[in-house]
PDB file of N, CA and C in Angstrom:
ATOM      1  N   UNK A   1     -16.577  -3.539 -10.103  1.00  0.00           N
ATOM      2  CA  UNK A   1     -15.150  -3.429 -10.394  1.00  0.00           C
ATOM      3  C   UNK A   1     -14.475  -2.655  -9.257  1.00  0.00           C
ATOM      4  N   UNK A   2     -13.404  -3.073  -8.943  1.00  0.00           N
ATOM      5  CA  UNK A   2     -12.172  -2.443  -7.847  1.00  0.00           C
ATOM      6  C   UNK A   2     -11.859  -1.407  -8.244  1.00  0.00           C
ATOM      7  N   UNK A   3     -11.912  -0.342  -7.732  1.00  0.00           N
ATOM      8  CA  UNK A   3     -11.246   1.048  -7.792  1.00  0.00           C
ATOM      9  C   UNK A   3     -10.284   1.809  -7.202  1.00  0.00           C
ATOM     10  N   UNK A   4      -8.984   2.187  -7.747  1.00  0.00           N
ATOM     11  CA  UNK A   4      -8.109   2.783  -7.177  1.00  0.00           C
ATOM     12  C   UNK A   4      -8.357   3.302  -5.815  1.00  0.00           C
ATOM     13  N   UNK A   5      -9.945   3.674  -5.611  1.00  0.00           N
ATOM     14  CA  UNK A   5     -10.556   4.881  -4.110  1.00  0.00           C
ATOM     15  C   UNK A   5     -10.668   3.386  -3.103  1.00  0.00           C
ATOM     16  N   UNK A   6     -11.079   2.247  -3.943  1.00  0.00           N
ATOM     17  CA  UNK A   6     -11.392   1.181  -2.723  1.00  0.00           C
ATOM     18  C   UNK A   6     -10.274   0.637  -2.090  1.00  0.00           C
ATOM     19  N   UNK A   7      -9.244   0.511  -3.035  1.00  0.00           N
ATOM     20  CA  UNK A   7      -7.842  -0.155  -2.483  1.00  0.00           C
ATOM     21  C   UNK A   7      -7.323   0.430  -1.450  1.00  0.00           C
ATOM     22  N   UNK A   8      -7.159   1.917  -2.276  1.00  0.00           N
ATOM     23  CA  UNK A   8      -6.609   3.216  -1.057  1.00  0.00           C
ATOM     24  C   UNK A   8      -7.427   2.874   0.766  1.00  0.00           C
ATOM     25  N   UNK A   9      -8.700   3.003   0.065  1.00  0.00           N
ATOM     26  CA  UNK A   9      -9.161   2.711   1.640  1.00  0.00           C
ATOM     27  C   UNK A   9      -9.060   1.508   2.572  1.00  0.00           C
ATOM     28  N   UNK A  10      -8.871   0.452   1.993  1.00  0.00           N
ATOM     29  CA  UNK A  10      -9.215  -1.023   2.353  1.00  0.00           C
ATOM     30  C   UNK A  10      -7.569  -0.799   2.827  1.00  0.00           C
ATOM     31  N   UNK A  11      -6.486  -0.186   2.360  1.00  0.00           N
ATOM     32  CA  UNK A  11      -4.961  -0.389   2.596  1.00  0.00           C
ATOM     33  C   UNK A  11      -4.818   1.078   4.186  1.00  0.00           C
ATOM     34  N   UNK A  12      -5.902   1.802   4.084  1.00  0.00           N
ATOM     35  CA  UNK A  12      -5.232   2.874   5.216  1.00  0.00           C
ATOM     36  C   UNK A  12      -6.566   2.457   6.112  1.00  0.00           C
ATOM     37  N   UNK A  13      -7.541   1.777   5.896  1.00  0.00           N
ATOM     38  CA  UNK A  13      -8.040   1.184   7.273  1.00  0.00           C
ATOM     39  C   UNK A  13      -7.741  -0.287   8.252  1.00  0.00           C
ATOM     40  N   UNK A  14      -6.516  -0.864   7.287  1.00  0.00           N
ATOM     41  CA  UNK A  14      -5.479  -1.853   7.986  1.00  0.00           C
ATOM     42  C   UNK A  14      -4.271  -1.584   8.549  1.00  0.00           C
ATOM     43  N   UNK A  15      -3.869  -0.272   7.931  1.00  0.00           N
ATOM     44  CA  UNK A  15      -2.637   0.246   8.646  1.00  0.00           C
ATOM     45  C   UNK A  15      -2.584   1.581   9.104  1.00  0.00           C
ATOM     46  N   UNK A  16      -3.067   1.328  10.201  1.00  0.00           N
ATOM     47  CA  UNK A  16      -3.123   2.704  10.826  1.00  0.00           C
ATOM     48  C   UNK A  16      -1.774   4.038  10.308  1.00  0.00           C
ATOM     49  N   UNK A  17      -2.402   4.943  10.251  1.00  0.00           N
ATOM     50  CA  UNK A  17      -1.502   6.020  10.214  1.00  0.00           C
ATOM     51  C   UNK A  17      -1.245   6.016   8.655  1.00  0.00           C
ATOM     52  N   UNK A  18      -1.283   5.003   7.895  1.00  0.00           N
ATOM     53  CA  UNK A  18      -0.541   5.073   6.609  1.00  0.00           C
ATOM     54  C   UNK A  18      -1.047   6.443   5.399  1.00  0.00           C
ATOM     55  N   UNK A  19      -0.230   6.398   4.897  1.00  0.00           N
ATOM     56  CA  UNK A  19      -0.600   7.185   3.241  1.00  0.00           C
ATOM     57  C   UNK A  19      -0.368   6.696   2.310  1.00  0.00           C
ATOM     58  N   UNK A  20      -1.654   6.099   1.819  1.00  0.00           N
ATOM     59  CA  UNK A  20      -1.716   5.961   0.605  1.00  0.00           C
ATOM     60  C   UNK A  20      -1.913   6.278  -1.052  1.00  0.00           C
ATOM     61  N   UNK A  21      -1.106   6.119  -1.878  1.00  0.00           N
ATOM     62  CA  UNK A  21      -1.762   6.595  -3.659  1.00  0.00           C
ATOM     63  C   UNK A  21      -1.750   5.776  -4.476  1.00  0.00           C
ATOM     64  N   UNK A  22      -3.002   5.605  -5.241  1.00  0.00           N
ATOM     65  CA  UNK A  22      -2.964   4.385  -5.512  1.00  0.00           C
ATOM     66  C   UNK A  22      -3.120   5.107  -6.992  1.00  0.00           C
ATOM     67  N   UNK A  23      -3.027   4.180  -8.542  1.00  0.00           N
ATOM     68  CA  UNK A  23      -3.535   4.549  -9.542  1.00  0.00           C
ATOM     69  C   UNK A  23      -3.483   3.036 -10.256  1.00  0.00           C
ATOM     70  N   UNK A  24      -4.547   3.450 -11.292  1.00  0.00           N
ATOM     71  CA  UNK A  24      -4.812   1.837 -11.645  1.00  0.00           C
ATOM     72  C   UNK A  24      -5.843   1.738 -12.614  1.00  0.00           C
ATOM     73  N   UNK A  25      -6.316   0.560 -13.424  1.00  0.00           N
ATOM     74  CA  UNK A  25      -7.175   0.702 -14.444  1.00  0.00           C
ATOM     75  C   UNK A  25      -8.396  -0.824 -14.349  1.00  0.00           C
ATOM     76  N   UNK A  26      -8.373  -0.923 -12.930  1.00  0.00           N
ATOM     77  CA  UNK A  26      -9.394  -1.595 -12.919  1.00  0.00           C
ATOM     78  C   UNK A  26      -8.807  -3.137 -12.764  1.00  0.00           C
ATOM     79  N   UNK A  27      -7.741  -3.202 -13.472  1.00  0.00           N
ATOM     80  CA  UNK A  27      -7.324  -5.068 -13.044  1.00  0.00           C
ATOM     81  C   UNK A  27      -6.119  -4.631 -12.514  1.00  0.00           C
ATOM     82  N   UNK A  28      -4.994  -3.873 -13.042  1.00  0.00           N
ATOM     83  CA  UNK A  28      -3.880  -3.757 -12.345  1.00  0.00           C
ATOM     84  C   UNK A  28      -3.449  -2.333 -11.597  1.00  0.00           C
ATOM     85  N   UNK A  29      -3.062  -2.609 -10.555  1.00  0.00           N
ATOM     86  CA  UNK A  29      -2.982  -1.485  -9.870  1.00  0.00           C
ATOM     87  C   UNK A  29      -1.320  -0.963  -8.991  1.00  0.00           C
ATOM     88  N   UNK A  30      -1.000   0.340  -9.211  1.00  0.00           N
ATOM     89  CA  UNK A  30       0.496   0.864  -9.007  1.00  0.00           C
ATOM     90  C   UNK A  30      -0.157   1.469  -7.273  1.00  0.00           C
ATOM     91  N   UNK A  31       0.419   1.378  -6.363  1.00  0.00           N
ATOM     92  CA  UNK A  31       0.491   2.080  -5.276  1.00  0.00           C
ATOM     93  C   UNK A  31       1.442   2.467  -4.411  1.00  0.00           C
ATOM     94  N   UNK A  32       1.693   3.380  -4.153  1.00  0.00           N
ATOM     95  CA  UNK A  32       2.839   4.256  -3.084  1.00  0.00           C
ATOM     96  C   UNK A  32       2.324   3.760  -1.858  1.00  0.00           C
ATOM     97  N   UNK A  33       2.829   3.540  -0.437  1.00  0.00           N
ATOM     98  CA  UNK A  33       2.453   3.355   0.849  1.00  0.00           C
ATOM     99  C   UNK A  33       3.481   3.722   1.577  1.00  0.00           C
ATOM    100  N   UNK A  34       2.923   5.108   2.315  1.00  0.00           N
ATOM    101  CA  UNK A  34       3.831   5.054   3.212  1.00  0.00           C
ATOM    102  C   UNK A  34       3.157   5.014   4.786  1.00  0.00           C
ATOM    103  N   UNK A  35       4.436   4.505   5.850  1.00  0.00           N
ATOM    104  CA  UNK A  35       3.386   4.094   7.093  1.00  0.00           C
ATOM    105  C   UNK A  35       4.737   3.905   8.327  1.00  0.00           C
ATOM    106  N   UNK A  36       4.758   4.394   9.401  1.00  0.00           N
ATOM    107  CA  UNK A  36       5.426   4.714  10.417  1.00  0.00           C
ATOM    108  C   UNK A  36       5.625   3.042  10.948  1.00  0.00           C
ATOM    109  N   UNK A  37       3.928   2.213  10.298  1.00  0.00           N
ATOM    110  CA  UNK A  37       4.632   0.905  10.981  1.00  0.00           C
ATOM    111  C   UNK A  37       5.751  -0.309  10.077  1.00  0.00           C
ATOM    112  N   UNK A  38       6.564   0.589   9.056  1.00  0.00           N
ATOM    113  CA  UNK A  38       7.185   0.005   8.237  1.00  0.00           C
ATOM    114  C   UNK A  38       8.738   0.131   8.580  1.00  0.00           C
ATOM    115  N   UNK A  39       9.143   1.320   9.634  1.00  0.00           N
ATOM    116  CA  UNK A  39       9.808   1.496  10.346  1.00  0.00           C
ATOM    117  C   UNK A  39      10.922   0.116  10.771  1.00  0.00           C
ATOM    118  N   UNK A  40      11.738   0.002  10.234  1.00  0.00           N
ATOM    119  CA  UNK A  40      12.907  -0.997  10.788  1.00  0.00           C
ATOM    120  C   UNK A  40      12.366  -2.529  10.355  1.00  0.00           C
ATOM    121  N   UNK A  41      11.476  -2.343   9.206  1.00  0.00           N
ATOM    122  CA  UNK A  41      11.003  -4.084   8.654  1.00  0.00           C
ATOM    123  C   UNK A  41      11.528  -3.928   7.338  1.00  0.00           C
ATOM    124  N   UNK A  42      11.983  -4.917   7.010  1.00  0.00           N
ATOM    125  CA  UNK A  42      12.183  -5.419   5.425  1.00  0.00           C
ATOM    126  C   UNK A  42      10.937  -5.067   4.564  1.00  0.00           C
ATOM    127  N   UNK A  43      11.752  -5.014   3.261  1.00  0.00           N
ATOM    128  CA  UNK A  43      10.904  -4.888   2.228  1.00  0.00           C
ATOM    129  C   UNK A  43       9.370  -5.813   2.133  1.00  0.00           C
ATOM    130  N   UNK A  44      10.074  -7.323   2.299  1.00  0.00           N
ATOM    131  CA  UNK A  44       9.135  -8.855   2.304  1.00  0.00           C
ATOM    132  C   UNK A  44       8.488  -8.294   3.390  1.00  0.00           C
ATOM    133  N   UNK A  45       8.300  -7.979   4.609  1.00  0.00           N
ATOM    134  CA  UNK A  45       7.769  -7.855   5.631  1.00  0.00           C
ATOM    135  C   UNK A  45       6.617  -6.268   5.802  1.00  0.00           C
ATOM    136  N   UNK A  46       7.159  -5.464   4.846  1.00  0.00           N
ATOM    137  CA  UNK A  46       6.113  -4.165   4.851  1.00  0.00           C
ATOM    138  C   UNK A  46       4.943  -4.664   3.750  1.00  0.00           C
ATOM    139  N   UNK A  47       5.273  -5.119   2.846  1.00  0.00           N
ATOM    140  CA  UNK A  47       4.668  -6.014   1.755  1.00  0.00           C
ATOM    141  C   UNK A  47       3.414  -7.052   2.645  1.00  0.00           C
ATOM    142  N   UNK A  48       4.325  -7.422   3.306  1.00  0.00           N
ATOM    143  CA  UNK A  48       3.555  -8.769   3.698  1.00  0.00           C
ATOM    144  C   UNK A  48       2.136  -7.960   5.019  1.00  0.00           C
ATOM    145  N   UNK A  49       2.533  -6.692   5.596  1.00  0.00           N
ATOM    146  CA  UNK A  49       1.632  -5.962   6.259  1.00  0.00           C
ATOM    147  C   UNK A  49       0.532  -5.711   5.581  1.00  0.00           C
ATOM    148  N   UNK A  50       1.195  -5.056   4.252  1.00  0.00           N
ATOM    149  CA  UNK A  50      -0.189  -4.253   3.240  1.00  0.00           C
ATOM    150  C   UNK A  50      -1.066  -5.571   2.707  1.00  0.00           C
ATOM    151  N   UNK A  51      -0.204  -7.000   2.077  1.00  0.00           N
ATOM    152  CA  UNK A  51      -1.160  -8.018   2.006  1.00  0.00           C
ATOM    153  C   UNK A  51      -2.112  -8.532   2.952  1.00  0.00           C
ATOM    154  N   UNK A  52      -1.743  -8.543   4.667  1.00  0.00           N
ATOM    155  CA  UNK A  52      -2.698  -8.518   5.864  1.00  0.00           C
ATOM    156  C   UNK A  52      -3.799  -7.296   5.629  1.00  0.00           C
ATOM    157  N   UNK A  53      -3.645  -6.421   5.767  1.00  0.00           N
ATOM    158  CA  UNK A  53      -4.294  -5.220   5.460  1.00  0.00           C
ATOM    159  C   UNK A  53      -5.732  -5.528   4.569  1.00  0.00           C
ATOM    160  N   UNK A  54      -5.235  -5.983   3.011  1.00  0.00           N
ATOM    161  CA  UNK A  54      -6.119  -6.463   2.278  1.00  0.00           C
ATOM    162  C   UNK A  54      -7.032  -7.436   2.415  1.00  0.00           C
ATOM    163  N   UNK A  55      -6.422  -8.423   3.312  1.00  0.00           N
ATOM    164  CA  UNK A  55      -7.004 -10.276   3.623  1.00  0.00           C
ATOM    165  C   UNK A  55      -7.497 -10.488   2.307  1.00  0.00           C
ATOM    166  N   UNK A  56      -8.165 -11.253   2.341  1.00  0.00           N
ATOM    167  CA  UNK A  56      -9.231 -11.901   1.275  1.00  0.00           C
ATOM    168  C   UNK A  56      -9.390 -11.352  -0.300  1.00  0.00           C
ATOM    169  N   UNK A  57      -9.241  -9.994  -0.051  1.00  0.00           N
ATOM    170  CA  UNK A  57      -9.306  -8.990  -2.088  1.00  0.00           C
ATOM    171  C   UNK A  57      -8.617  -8.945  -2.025  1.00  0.00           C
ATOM    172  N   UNK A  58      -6.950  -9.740  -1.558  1.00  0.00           N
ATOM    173  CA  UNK A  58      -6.127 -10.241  -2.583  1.00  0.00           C
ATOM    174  C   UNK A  58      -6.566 -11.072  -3.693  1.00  0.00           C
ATOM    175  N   UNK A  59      -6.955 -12.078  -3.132  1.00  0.00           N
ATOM    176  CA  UNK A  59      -7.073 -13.370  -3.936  1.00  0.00           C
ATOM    177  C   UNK A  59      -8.466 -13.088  -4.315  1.00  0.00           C
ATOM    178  N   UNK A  60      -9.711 -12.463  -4.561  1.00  0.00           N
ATOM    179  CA  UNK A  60     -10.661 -12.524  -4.740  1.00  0.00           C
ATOM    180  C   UNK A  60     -11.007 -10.961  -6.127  1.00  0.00           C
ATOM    181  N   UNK A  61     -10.656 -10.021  -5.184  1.00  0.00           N
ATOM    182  CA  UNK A  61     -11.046  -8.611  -5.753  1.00  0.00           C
ATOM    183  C   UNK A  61      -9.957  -8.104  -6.623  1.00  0.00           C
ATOM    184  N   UNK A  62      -8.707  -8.082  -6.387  1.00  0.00           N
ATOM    185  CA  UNK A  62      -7.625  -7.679  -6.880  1.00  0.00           C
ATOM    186  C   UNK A  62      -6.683  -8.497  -7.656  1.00  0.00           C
ATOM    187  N   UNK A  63      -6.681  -7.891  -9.268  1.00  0.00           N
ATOM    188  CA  UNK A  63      -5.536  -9.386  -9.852  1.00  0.00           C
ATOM    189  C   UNK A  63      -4.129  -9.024  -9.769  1.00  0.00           C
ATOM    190  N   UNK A  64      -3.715  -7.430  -9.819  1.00  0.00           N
ATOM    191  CA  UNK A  64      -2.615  -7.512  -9.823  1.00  0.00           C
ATOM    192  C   UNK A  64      -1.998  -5.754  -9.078  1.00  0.00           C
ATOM    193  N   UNK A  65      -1.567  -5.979  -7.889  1.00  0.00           N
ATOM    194  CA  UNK A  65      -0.942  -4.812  -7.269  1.00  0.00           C
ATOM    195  C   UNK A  65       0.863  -5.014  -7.450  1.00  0.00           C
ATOM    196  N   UNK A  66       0.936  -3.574  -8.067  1.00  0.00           N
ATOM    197  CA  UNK A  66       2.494  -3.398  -7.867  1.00  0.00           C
ATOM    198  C   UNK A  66       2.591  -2.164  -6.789  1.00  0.00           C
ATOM    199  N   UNK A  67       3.125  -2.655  -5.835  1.00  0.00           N
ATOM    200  CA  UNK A  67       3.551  -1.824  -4.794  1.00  0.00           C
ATOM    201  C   UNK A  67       4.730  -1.004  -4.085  1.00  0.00           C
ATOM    202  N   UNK A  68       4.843   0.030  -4.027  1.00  0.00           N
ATOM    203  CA  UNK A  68       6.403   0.604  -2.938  1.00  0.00           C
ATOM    204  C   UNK A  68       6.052   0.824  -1.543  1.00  0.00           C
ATOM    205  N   UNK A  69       6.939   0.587  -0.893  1.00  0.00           N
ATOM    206  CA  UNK A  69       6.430   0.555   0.350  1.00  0.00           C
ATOM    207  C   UNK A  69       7.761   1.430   1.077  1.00  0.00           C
ATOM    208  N   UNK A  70       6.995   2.794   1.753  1.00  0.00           N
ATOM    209  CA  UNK A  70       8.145   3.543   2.207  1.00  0.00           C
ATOM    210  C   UNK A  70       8.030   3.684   3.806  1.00  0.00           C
ATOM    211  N   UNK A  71       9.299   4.599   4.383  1.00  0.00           N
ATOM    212  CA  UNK A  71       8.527   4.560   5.792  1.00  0.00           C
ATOM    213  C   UNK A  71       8.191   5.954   5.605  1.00  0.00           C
ATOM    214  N   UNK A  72       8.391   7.122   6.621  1.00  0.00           N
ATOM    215  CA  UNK A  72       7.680   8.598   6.372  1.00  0.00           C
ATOM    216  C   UNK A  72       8.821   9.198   5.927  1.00  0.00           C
ATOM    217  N   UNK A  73      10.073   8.688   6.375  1.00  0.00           N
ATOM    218  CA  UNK A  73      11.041   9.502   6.760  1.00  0.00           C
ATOM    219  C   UNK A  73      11.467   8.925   5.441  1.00  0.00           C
ATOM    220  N   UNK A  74      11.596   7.980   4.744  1.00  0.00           N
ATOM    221  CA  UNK A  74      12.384   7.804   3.423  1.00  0.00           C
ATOM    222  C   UNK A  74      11.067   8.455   2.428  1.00  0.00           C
ATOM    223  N   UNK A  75       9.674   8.376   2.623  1.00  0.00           N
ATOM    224  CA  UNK A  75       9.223   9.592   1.766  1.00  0.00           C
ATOM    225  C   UNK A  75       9.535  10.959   1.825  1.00  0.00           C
ATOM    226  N   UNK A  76      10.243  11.807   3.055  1.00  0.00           N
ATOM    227  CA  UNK A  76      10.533  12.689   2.680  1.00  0.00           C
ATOM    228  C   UNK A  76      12.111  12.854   2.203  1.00  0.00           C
ATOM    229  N   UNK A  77      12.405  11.764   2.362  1.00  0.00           N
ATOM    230  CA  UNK A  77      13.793  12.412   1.895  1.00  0.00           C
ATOM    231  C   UNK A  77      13.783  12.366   0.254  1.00  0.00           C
ATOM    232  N   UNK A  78      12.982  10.820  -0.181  1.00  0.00           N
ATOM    233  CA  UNK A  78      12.957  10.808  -1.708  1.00  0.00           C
ATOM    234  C   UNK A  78      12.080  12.031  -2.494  1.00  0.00           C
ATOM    235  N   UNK A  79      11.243  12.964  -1.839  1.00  0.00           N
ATOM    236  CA  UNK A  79      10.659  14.514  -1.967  1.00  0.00           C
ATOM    237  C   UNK A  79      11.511  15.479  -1.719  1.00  0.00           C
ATOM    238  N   UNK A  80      12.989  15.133  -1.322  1.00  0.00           N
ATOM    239  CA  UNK A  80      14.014  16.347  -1.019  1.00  0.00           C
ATOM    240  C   UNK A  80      13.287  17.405   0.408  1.00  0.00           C
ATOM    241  N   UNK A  81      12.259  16.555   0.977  1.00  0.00           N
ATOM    242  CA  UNK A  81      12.487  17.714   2.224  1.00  0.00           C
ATOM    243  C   UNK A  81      13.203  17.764   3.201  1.00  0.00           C
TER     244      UNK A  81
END
């Protein structure tokens, strides 16, 4: 079974630099991402990075990711720093 620890990793060893949190119960999974290379791309397009990221345990390992996708600078502002 897929684990919140495998996603996390499989998502920050495709996108360099990123931070990831993932939480989840084994079929569906919630994750935060934030990543410097999300910087000036659309929503469809930071999305479509973290699905590269994954390749293949999309469609194989993973049934259902709900995702946010931030850059660094809109995670800190939505943290008030």
């Amino acid at each position: 079974m897929v684990t919140p620890g495998d996603i996390k990793n499989w998502i920050e060893s495709g996108l360099e630099g990123a931070h990831v949190e993932i939480d989840g119960d084994g079929h569906h999974f919630n994750a935060v991402i934030i990543s410097p290379l999300f910087e000036g791309k659309s929503r469809v397009a930071q999305h479509q990075l973290v699905y590269a990221a994954l390749g293949d345990k999309m469609k194989a390992e993973i049934h259902a990711l709900s995702m946010r996708t931030m850059t660094p600078e809109e995670w800190r502002r939505e943290r008030g720093e």
